[in-house]
Protein backbone atom coordinates (compact mmCIF):
# COMPACT_ATOMS: atom_id res chain seq x y z
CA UNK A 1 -7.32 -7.74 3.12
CA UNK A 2 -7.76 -8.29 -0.93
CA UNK A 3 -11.43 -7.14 -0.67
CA UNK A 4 -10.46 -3.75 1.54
CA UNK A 5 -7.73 -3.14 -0.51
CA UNK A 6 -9.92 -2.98 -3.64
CA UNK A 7 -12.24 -0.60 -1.60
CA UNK A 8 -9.69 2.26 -1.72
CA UNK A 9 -9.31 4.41 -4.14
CA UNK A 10 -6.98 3.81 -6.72
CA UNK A 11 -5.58 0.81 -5.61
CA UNK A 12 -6.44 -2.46 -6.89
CA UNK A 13 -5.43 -6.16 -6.07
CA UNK A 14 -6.02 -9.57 -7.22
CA UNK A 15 -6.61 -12.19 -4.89
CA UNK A 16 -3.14 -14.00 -3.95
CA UNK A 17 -2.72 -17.48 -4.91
CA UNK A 18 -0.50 -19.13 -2.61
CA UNK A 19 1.72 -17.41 0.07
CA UNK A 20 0.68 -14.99 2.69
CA UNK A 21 1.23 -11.70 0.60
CA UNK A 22 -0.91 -9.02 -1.03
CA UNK A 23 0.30 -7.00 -4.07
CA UNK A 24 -1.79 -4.44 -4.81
CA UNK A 25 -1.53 -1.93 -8.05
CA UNK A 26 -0.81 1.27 -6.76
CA UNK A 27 0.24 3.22 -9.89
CA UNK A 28 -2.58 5.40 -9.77
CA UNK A 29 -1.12 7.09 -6.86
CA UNK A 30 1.50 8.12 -8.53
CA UNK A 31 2.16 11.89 -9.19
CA UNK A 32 0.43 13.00 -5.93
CA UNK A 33 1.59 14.43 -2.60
CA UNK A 34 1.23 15.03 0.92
CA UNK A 35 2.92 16.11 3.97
CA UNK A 36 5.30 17.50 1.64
CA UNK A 37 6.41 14.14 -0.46
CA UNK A 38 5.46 13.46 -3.87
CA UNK A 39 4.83 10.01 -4.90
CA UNK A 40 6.96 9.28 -8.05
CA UNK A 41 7.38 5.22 -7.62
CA UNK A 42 7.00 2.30 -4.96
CA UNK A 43 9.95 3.00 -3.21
CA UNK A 44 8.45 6.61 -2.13
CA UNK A 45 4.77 4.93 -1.60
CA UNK A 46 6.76 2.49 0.77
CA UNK A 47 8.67 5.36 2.85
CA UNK A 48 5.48 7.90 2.64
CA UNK A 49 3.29 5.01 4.50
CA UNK A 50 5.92 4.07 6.93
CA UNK A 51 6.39 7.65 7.94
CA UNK A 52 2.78 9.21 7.56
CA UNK A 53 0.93 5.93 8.52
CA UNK A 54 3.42 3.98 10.72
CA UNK A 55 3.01 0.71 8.35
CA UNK A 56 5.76 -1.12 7.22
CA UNK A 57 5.32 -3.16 3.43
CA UNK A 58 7.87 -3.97 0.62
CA UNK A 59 7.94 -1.79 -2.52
CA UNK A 60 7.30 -3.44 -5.33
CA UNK A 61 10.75 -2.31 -7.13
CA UNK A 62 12.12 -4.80 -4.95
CA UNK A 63 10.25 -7.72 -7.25
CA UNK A 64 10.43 -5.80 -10.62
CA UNK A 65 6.98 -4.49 -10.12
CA UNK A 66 7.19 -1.19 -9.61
CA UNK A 67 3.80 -0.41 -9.80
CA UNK A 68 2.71 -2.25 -6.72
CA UNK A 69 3.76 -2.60 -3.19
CA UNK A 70 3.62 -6.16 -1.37
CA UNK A 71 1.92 -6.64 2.17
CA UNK A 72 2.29 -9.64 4.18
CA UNK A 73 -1.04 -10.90 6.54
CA UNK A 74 0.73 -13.28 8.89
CA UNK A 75 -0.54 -11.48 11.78
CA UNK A 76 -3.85 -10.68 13.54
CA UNK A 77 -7.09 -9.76 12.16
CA UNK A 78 -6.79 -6.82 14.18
CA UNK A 79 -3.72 -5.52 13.31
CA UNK A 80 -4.85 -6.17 9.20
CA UNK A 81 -7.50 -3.78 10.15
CA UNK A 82 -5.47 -0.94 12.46
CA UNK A 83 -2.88 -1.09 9.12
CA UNK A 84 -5.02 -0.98 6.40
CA UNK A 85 -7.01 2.16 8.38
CA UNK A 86 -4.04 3.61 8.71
CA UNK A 87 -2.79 2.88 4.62
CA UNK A 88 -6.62 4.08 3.63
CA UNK A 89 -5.71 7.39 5.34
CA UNK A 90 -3.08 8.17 4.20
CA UNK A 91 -3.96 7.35 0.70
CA UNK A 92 -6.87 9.52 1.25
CA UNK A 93 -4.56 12.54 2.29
CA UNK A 94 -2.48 11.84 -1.26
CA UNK A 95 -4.00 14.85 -3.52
């Protein structure tokens, strides 16, 4: 997950050390729209991905770290891959 998260664009993430969570950097994303939503913090990156790519994560806000968002990976390999497809798209569509 850490290495296909890094593969995106503008979104970073250090390998987690411990529980079963990502926390990628996401700030660059910030400032950029689609479908009609700006992205102005994690919150909106949370609701804009739930809505426009049907993946649920935690903003970081919620762990006073608003410049990343928190993804667990206790589930399959395949749906880590069918969710971060769908995040990478929707990323993509952020102009």
């Amino acid at each position: 997950m850490v290495e296909r998260l890094n593969k995106m664009k503008d979104v970073s993430c250090i390998m987690p050390v411990g529980a079963f969570y990502a926390f990628p950097n996401v700030a660059k994303l910030y400032g950029r729209s689609a479908a009609g939503t700006t992205i102005k913090n994690s919150a909106d990156l949370a609701a804009y991905l739930l809505e426009s790519a049907k993946v649920a994560l935690v903003s970081g806000d919620s762990f006073g770290a608003d410049a990343y968002i928190r993804l667990s990976y206790a589930t399959s390999l395949e749906n880590i891959t069918k969710g971060l497809d769908r995040i990478e798209a929707a990323v993509n569509a952020l102009k």
